[in-house]
C-alpha atoms as a PDB file:
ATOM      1  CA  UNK A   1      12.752  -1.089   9.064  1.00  0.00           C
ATOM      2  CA  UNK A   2      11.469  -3.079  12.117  1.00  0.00           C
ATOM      3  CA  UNK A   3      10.005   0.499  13.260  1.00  0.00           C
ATOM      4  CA  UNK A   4       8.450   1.213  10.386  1.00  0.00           C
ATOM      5  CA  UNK A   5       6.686  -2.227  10.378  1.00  0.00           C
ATOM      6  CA  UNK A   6       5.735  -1.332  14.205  1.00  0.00           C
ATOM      7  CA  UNK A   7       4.029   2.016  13.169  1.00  0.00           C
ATOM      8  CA  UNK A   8       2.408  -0.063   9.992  1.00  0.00           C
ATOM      9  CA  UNK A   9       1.143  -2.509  12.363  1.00  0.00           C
ATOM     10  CA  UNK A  10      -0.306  -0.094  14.908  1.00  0.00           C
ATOM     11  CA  UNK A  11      -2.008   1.686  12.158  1.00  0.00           C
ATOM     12  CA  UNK A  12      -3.650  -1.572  10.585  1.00  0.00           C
ATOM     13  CA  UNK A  13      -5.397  -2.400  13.759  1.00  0.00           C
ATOM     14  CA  UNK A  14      -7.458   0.775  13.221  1.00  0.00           C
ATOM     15  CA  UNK A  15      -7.751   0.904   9.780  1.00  0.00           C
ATOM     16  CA  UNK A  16      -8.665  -2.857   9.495  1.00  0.00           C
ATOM     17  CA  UNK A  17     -12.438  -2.244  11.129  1.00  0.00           C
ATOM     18  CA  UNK A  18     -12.687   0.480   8.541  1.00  0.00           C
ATOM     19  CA  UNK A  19     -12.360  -2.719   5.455  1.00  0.00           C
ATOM     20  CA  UNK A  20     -15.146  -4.762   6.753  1.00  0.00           C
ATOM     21  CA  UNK A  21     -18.173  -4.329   4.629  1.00  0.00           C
ATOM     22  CA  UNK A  22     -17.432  -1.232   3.763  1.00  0.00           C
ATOM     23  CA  UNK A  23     -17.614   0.051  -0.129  1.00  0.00           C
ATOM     24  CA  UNK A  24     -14.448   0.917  -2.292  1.00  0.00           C
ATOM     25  CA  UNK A  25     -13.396   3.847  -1.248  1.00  0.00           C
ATOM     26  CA  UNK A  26     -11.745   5.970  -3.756  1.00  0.00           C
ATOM     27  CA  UNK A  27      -8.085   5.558  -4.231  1.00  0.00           C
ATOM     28  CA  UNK A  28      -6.540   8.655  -2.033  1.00  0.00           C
ATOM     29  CA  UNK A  29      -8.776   7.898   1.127  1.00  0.00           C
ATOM     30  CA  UNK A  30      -7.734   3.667   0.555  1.00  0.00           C
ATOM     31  CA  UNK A  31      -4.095   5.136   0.238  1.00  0.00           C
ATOM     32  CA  UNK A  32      -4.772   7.337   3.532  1.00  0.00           C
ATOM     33  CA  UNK A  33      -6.579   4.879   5.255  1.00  0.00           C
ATOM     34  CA  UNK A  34      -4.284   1.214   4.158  1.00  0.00           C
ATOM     35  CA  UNK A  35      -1.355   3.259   5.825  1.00  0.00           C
ATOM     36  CA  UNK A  36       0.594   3.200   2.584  1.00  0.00           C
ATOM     37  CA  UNK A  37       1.112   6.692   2.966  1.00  0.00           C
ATOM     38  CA  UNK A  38       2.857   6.180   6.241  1.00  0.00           C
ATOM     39  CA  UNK A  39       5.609   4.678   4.038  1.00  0.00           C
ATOM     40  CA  UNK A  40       5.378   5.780   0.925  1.00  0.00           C
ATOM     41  CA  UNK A  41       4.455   9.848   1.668  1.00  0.00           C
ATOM     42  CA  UNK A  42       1.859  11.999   1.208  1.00  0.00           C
ATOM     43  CA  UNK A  43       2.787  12.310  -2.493  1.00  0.00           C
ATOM     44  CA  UNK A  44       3.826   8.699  -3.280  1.00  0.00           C
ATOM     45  CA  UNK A  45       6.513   9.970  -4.246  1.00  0.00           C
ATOM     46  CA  UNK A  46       9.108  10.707  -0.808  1.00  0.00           C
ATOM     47  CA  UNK A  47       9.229   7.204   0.997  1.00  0.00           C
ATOM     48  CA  UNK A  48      10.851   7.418   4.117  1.00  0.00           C
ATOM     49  CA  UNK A  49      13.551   5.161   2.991  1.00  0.00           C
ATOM     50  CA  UNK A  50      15.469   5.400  -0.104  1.00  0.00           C
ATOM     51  CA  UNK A  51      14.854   1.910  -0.857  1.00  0.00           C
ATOM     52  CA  UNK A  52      10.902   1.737  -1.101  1.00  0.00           C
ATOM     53  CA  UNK A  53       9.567   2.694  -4.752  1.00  0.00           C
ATOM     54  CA  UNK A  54       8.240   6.012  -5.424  1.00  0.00           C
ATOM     55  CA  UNK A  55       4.728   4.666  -7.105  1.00  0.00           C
ATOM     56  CA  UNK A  56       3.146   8.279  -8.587  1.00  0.00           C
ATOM     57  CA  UNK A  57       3.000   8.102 -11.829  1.00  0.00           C
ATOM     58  CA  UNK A  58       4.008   4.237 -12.250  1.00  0.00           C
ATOM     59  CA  UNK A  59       2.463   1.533 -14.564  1.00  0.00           C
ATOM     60  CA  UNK A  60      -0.971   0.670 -13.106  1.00  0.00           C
ATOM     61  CA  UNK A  61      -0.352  -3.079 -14.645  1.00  0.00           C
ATOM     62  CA  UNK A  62       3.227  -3.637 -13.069  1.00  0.00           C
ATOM     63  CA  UNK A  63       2.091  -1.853  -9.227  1.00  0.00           C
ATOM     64  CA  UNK A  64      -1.112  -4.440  -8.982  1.00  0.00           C
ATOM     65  CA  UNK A  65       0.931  -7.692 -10.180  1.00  0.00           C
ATOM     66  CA  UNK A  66       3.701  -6.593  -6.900  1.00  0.00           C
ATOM     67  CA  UNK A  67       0.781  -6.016  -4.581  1.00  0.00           C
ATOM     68  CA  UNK A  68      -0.898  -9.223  -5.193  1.00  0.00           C
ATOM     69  CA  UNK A  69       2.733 -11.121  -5.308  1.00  0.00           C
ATOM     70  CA  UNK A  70       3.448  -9.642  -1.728  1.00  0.00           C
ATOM     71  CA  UNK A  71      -0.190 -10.277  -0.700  1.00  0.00           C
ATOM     72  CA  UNK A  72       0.422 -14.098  -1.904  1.00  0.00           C
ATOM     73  CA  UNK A  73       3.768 -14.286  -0.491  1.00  0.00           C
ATOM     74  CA  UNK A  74       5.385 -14.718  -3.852  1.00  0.00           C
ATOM     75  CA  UNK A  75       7.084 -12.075  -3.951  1.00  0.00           C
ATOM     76  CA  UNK A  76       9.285 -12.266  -0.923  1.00  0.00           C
ATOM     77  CA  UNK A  77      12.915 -10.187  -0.594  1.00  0.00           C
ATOM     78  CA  UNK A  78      14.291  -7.400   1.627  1.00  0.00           C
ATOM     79  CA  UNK A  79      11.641  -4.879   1.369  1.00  0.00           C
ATOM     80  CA  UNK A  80       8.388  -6.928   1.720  1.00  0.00           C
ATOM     81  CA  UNK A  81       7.996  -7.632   5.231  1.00  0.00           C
ATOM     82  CA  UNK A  82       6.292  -4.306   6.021  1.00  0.00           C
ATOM     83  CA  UNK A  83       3.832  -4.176   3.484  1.00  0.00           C
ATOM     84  CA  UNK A  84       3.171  -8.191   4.404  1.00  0.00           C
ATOM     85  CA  UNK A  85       1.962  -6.765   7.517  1.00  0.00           C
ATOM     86  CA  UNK A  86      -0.727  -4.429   6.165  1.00  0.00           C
ATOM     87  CA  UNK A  87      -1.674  -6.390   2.877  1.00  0.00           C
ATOM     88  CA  UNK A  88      -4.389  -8.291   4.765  1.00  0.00           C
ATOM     89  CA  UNK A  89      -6.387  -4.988   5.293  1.00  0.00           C
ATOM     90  CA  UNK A  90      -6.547  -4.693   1.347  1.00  0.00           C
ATOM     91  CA  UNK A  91      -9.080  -6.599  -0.357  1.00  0.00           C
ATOM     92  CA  UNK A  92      -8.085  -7.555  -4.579  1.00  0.00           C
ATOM     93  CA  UNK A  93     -10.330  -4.370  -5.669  1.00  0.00           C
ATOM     94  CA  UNK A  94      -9.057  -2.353  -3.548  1.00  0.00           C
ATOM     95  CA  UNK A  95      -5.386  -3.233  -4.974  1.00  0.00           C
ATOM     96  CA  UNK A  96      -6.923  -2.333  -8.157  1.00  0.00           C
ATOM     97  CA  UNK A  97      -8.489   0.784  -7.471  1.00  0.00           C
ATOM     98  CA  UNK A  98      -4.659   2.032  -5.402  1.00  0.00           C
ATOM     99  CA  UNK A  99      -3.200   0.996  -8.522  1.00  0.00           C
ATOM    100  CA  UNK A 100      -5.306   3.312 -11.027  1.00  0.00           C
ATOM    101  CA  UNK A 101      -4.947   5.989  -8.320  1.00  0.00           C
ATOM    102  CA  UNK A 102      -1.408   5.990  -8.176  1.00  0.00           C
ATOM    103  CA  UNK A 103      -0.913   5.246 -11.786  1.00  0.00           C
ATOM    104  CA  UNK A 104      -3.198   8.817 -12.405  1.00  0.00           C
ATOM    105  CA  UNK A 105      -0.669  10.802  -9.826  1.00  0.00           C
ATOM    106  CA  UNK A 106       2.205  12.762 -11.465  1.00  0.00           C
ATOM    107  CA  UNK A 107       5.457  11.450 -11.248  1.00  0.00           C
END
């Protein structure tokens, strides 16, 4: 897991240029570009671990609330230190817009 949050890290130093005053992108180039996919897969639907959520096809709702409580720090257990480390390159309409995205994907 520390690997993965290596690779995240390296990532979000490049894509975190890309956030500043730039529009909303739509939700497959944010999920490109926020390095989710790096974690999650191409398809949100084969993370590289077992243990991190498949999120195609999940409530839009439920996947916003857990960004914004990892964002906050709130929500804080075995699987949030990677995506603490790349939360800061997602603004709160950007969440949004990943959410709807994902939410639209098949499962």
């Amino acid at each position: 897991m520390l690997a993965a949050a290596a690779v995240l890290a390296a990532a979000a130093a490049g894509a975190a240029s890309a956030q500043e005053g730039a529009p909303v992108e739509d939700g497959a180039t944010l999920y490109a570009q926020r390095t989710c996919i790096a974690c999650h897969g191409p398809d949100a639907k084969t993370p590289i671990l077992p243990e991190y959520p498949k999120l195609a096809g999940q409530n839009p709702a439920y996947m916003l609330q857990q960004m914004r409580d990892i964002k906050s720090g709130a929500r804080d257990n075995g699987n949030t230190p990677a995506m603490r480390g790349v939360m800061h390159l997602v603004t709160d309409e950007e969440l949004q817009v990943l959410a709807d995205y994902l939410a639209g994907l098949p499962r």
